[in-house]
N, C-alpha and C. Protein backbone atom coordinates (compact mmCIF):
# COMPACT_ATOMS: atom_id res chain seq x y z
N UNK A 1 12.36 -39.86 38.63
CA UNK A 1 11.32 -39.56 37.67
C UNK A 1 11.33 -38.07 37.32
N UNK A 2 11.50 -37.59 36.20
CA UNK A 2 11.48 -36.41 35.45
C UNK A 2 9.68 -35.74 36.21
N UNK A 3 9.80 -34.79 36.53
CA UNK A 3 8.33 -34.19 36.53
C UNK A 3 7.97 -33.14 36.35
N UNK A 4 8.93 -33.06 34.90
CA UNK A 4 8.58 -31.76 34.34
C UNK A 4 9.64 -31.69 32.81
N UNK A 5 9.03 -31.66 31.56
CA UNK A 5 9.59 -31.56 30.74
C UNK A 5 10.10 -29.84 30.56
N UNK A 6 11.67 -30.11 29.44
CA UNK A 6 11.59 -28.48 29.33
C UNK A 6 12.06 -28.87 27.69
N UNK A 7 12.02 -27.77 27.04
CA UNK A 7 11.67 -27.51 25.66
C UNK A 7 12.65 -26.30 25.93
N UNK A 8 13.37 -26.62 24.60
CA UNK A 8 14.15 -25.55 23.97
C UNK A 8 14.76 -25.07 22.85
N UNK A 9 15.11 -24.53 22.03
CA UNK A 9 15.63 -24.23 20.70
C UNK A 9 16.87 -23.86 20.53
N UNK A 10 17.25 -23.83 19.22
CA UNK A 10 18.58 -23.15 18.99
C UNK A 10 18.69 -21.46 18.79
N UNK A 11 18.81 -20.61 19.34
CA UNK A 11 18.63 -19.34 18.83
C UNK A 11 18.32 -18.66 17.87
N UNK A 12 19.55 -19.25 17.14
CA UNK A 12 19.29 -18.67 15.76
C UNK A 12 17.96 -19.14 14.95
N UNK A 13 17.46 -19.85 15.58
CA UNK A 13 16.42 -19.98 14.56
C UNK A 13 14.94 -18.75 14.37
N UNK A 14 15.61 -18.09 15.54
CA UNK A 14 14.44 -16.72 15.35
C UNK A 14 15.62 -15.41 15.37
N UNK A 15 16.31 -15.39 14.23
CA UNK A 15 16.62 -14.54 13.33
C UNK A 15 16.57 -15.08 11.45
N UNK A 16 17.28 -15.09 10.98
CA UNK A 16 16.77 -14.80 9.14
C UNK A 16 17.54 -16.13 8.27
N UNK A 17 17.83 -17.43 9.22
CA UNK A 17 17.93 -18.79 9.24
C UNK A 17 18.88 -18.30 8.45
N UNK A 18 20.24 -18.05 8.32
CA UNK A 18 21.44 -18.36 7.38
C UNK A 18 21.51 -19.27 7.40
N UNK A 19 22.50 -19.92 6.36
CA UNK A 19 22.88 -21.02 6.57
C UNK A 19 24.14 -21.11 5.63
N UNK A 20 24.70 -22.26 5.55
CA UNK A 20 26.38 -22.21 4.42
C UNK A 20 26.02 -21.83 3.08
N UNK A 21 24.70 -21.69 2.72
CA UNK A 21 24.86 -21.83 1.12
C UNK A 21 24.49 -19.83 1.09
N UNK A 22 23.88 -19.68 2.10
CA UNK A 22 23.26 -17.92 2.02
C UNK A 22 23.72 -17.42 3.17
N UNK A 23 25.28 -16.76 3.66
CA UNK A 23 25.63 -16.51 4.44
C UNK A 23 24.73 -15.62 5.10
N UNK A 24 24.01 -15.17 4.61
CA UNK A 24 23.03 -13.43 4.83
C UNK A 24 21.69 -13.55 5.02
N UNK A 25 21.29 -14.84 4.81
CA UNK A 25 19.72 -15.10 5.65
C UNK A 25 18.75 -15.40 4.82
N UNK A 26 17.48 -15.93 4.75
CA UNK A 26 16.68 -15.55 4.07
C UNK A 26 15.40 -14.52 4.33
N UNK A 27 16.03 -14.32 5.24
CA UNK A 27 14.60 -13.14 5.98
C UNK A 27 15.23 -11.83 5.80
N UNK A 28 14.70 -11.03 6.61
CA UNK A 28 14.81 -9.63 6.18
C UNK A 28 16.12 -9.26 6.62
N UNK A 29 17.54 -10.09 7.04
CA UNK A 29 18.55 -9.70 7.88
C UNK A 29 18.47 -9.96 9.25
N UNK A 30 19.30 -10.33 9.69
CA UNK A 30 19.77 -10.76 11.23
C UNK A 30 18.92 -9.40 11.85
N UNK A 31 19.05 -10.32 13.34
CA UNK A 31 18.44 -9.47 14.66
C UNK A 31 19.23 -9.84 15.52
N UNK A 32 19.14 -8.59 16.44
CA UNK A 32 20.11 -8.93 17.48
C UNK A 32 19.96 -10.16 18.76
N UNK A 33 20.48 -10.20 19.34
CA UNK A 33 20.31 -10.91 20.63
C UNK A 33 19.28 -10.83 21.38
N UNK A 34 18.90 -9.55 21.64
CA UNK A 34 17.28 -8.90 22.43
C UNK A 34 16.49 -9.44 21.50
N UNK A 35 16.24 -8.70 20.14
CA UNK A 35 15.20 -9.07 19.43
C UNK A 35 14.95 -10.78 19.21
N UNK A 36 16.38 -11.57 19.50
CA UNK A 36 15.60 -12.79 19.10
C UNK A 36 15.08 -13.34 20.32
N UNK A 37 15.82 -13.14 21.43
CA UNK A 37 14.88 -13.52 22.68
C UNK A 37 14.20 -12.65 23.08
N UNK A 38 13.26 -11.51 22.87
CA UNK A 38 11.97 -11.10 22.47
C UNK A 38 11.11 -12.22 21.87
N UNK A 39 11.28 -12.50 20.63
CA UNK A 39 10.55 -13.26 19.77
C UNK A 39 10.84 -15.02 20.78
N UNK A 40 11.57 -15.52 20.78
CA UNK A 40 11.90 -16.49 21.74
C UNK A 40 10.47 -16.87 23.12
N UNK A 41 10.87 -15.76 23.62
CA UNK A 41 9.59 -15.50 24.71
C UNK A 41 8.47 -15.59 24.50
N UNK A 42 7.77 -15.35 23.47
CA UNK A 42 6.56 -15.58 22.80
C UNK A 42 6.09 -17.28 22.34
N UNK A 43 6.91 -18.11 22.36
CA UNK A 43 7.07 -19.27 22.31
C UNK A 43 6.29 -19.73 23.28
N UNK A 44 4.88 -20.50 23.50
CA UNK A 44 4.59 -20.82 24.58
C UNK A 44 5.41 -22.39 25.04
N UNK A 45 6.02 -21.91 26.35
CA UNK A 45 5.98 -23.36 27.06
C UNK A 45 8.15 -23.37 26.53
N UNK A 46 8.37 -22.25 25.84
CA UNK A 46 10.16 -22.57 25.96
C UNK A 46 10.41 -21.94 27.18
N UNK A 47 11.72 -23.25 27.61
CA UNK A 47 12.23 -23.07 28.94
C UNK A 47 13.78 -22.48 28.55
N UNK A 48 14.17 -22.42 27.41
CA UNK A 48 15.59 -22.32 27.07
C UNK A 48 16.42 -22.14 26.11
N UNK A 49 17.45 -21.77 25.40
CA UNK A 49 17.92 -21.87 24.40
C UNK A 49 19.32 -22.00 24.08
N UNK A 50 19.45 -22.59 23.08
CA UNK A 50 20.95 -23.21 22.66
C UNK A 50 21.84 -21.69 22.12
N UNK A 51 23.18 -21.38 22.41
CA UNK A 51 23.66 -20.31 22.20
C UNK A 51 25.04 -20.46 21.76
N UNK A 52 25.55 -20.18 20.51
CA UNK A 52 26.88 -20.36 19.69
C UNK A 52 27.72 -19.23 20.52
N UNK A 53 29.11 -20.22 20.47
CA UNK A 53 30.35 -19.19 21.02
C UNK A 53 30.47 -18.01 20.18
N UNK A 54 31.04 -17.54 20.72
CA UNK A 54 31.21 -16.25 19.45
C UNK A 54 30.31 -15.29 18.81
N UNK A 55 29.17 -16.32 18.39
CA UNK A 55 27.83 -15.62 17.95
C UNK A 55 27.38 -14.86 18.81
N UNK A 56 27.09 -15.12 19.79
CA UNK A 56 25.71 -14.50 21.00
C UNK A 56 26.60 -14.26 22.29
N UNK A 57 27.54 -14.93 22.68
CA UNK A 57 28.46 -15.26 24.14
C UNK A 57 29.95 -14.91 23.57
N UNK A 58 30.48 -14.40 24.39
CA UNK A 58 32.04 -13.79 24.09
C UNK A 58 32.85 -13.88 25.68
N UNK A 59 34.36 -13.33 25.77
CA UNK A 59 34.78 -12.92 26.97
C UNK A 59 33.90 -11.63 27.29
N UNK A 60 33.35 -10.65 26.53
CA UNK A 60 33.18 -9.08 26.83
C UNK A 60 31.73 -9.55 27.43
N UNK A 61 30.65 -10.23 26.71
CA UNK A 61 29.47 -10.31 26.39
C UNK A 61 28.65 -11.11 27.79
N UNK A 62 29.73 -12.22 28.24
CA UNK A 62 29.05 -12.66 29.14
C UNK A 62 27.98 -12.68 30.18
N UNK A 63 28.35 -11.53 31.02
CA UNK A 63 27.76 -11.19 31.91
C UNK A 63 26.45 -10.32 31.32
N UNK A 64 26.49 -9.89 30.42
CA UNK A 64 25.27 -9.17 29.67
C UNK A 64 24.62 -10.46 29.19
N UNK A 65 24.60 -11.00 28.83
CA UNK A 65 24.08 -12.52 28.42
C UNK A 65 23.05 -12.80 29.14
N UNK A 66 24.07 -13.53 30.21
CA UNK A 66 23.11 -14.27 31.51
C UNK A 66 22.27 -12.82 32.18
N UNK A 67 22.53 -11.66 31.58
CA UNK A 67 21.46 -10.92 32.63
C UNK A 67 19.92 -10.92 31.76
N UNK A 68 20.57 -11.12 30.14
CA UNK A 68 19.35 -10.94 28.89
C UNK A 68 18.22 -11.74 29.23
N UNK A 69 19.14 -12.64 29.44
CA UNK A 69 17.85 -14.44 29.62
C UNK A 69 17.27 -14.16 30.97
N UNK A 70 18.10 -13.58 32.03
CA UNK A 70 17.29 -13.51 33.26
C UNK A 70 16.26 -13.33 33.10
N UNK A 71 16.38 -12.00 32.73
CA UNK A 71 15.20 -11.05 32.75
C UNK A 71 14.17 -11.48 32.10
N UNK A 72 14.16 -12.53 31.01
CA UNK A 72 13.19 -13.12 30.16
C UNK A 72 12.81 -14.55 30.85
N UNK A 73 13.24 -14.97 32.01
CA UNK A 73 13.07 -15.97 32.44
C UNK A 73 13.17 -17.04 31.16
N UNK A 74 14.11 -17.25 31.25
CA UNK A 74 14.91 -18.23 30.58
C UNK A 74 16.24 -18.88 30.52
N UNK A 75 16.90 -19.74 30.63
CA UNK A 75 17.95 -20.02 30.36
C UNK A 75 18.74 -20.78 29.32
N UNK A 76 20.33 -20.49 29.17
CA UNK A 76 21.16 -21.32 28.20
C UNK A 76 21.05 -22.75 28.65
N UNK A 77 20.94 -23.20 27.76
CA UNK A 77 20.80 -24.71 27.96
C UNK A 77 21.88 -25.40 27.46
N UNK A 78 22.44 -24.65 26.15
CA UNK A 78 23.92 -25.39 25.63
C UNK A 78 24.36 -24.02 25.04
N UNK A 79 25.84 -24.27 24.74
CA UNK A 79 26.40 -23.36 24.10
C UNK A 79 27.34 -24.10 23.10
N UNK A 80 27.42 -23.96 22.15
CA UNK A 80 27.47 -24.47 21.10
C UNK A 80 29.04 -23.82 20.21
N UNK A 81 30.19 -23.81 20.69
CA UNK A 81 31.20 -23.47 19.91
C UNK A 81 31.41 -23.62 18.92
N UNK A 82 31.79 -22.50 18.01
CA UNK A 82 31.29 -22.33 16.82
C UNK A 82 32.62 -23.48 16.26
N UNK A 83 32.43 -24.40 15.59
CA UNK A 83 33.80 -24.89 14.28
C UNK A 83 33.40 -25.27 13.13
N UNK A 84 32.48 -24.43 12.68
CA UNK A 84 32.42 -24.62 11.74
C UNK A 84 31.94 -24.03 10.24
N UNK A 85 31.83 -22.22 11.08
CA UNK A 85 32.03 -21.07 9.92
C UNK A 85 32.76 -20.38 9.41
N UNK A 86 34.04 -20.90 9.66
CA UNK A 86 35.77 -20.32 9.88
C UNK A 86 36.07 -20.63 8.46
N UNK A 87 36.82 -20.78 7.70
CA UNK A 87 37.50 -21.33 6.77
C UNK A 87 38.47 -22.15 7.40
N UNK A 88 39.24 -21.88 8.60
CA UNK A 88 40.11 -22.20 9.37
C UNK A 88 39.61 -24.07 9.92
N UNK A 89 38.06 -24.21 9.36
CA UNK A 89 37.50 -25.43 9.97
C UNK A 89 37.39 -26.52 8.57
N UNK A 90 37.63 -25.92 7.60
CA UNK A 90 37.43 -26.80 6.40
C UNK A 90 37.79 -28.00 5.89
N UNK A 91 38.70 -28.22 6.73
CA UNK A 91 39.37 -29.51 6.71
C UNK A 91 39.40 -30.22 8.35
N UNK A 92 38.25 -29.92 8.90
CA UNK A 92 38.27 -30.30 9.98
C UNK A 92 38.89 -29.60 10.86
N UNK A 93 38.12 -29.81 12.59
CA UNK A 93 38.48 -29.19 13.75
C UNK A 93 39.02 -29.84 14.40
N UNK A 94 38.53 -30.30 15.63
CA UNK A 94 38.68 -31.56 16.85
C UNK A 94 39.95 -32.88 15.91
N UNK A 95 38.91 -33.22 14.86
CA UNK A 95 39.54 -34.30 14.03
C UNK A 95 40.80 -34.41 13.01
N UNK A 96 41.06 -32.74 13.00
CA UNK A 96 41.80 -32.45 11.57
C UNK A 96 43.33 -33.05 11.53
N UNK A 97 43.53 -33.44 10.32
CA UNK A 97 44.70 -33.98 10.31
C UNK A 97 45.90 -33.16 10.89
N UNK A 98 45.72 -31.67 11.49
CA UNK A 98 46.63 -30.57 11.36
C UNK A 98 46.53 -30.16 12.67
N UNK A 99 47.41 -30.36 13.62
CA UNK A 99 48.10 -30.42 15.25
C UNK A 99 47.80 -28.83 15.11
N UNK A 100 47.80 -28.06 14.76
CA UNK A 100 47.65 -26.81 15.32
C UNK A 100 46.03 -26.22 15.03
N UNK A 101 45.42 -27.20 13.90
CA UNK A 101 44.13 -26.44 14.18
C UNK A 101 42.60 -27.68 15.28
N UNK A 102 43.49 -28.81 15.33
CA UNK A 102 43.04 -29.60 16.67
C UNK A 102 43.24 -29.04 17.51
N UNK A 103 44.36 -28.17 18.02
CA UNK A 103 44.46 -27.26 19.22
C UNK A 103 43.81 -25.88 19.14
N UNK A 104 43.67 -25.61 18.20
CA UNK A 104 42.59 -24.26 18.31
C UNK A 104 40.87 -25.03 18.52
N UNK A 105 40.77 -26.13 17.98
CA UNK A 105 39.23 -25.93 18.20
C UNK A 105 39.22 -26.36 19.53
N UNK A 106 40.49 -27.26 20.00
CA UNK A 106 40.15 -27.33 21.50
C UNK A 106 39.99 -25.92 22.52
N UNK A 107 41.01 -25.24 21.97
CA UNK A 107 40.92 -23.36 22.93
C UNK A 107 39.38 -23.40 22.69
N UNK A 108 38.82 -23.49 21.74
CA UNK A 108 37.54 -23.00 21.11
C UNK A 108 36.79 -23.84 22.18
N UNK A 109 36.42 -25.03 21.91
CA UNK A 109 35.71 -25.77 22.95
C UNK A 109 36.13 -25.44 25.11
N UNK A 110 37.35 -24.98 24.83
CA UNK A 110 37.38 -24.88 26.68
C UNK A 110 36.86 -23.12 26.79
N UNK A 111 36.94 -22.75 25.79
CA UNK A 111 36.48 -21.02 26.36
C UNK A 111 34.76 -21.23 26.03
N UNK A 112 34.27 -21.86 25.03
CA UNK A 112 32.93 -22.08 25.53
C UNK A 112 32.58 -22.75 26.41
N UNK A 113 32.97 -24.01 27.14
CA UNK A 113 32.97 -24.30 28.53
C UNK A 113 33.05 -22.99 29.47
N UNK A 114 33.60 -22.28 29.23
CA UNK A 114 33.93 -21.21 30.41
C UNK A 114 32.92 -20.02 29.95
N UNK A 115 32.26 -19.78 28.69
CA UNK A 115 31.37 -18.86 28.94
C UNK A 115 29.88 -20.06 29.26
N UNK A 116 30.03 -21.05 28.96
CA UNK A 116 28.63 -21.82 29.18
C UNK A 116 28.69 -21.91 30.86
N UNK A 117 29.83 -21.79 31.83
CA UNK A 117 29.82 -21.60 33.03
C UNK A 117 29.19 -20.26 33.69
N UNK A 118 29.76 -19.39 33.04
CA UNK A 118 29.84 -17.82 33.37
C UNK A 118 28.14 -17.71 33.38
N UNK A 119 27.10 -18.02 32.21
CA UNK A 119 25.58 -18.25 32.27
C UNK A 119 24.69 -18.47 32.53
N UNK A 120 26.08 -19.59 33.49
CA UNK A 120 25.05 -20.64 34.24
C UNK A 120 24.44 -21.85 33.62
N UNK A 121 25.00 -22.17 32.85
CA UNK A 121 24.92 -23.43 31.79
C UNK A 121 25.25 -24.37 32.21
N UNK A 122 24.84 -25.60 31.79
CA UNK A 122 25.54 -27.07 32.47
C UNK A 122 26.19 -27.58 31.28
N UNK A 123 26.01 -27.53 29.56
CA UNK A 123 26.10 -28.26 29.08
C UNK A 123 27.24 -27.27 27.72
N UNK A 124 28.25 -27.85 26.69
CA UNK A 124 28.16 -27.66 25.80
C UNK A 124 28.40 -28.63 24.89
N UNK A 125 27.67 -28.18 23.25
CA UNK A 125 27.84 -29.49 22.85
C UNK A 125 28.87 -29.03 21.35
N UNK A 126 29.47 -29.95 21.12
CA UNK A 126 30.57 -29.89 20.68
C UNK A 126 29.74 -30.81 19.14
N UNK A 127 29.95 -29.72 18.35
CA UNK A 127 29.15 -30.38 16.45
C UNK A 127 30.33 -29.05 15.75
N UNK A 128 31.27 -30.74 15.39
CA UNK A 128 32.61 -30.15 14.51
C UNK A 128 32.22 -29.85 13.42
N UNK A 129 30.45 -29.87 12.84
CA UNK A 129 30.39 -29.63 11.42
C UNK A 129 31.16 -29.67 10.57
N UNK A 130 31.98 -29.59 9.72
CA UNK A 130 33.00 -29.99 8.81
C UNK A 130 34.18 -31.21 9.60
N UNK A 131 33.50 -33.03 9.04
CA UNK A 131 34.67 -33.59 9.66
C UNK A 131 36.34 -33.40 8.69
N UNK A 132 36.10 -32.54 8.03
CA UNK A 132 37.67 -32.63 7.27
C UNK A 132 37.90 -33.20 5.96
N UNK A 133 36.68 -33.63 5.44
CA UNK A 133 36.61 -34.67 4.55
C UNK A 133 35.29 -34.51 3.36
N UNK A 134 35.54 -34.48 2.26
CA UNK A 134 34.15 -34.83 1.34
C UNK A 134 34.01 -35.79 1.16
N UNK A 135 34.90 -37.06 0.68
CA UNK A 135 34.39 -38.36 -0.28
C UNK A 135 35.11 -39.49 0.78
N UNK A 136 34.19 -40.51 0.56
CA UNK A 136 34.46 -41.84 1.22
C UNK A 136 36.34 -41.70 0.86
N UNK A 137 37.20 -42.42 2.29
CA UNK A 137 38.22 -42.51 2.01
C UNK A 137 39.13 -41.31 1.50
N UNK A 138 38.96 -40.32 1.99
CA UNK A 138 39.84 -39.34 2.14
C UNK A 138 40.61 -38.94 3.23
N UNK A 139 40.17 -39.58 4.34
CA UNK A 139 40.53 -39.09 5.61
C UNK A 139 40.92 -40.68 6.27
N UNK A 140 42.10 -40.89 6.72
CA UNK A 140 42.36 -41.88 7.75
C UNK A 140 41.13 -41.99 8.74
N UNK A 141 40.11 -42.72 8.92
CA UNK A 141 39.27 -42.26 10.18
C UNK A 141 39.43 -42.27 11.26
N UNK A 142 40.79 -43.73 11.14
CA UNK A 142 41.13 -44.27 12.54
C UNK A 142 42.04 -42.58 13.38
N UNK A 143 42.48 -41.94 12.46
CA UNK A 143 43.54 -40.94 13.15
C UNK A 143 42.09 -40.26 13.85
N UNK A 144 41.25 -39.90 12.78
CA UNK A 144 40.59 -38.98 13.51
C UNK A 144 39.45 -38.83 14.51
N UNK A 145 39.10 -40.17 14.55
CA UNK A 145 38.31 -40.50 15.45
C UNK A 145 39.73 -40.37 16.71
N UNK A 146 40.75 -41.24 17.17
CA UNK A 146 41.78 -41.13 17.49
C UNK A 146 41.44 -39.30 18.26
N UNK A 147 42.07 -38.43 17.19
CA UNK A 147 42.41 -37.38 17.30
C UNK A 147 40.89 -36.19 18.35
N UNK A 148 39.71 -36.79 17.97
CA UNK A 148 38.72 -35.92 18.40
C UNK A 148 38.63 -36.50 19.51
N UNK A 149 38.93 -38.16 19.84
CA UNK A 149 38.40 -38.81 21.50
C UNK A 149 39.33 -37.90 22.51
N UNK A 150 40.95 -37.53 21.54
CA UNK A 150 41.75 -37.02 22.97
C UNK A 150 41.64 -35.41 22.76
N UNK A 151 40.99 -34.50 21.90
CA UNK A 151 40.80 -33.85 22.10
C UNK A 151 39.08 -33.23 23.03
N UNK A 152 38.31 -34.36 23.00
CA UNK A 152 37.47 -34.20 23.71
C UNK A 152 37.68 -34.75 25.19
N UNK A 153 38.69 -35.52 25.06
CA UNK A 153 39.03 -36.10 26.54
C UNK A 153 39.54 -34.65 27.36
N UNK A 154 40.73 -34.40 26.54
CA UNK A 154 41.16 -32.97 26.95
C UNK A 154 40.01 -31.71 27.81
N UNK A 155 39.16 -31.52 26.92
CA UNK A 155 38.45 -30.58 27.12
C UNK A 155 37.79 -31.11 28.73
N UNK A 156 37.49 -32.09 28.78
CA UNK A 156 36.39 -32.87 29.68
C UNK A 156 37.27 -32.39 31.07
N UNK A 157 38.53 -32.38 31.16
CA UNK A 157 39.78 -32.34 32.01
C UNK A 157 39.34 -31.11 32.64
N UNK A 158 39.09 -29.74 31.75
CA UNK A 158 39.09 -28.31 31.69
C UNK A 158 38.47 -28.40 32.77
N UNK A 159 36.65 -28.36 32.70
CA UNK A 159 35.56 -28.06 33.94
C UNK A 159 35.20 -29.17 34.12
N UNK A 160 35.13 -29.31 35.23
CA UNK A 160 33.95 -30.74 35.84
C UNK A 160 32.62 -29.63 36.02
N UNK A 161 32.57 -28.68 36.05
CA UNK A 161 30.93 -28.14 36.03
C UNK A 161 30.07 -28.06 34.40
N UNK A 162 30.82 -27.74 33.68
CA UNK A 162 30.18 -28.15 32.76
C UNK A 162 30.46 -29.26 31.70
N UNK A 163 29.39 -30.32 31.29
CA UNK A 163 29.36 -31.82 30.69
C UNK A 163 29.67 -31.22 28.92
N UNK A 164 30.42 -32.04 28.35
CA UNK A 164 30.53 -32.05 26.99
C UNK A 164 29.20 -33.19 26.30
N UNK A 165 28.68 -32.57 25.57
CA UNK A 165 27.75 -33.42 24.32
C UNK A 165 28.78 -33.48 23.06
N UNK A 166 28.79 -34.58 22.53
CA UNK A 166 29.03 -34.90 21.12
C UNK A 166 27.95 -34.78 19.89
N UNK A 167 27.30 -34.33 19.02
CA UNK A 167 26.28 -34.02 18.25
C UNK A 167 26.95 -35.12 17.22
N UNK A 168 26.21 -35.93 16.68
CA UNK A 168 27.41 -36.68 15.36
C UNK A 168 25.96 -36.46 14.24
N UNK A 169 26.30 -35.83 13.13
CA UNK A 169 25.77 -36.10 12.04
C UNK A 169 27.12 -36.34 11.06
N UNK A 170 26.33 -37.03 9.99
CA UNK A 170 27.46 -37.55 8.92
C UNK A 170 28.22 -36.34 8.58
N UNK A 171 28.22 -35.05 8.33
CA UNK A 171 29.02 -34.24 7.74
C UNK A 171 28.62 -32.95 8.49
């Protein structure tokens, strides 16, 4: 029996909400890492927050990371590898018809495993945002469903300490 819920967010949502159509925000401009878990903390009752590779967590950044949240009593709850602000992702990551950029989003997915370790994280979740495809029937699905099970199988291989999530929205 659970006896105790925890509540958590995605980070970015307390900086200036970019998004694909306004690379640059609609608020007054990005904030850093401190300032958003500053504002984060003020949240009554968050236990945690979701944190993009690359964005917030790096090889350099790590250990400054997990000391940020310490100190705010808080922790990463997922880390979220980025595939899908690249151009390099436009035709798909995990799924893409193209053997060399299925193997980069896998690097991508095992080094966020390894900074979602370094944090102290249990979880990352893997949202290929761009499956490779705009219109019904452009994409073999069978390859790529195919192509993302053994590239997520792969990854799963990497750490047994930290669990892969699949996120599936339609696009």
């Amino acid at each position: 029996m659970i006896d105790k819920y925890k509540f958590g967010a995605c980070l970015p949502v307390f900086s200036s909400c970019a998004d694909r159509f306004c690379l640059s925000g609609y608020g007054m401009g990005g904030k850093t890492i401190e300032e958003m878990l500053d504002l984060a903390v003020k949240v009554k009752e968050i236990d945690g927050l979701e944190i993009v590779g690359n964005w917030h967590v790096n090889d350099e950044t790590v250990d400054k990371v997990k000391k940020m949240f310490r100190e705010r009593k808080l922790e990463v709850c997922m880390v979220t590898p980025d595939l899908w602000t690249q151009a390099k992702w436009g035709k798909g990551s995990i799924g893409s018809p193209d053997a060399k950029t299925r193997q980069a989003a896998v690097k991508e997915i095992k080094k966020s495993m390894d900074w979602a370790a370094g944090v102290d994280c249990k979880y990352v979740d893997v949202w290929p945002g761009q499956d490779g495809y705009d219109y019904p029937f452009q994409a073999d699905y069978q390859d790529s469903w195919k192509w993302m099970r053994d590239g997520i199988a792969e990854c799963c291989e990497h750490r047994k300490d930290v669990k892969l999530l699949v996120e599936y929205k339609l696009k």
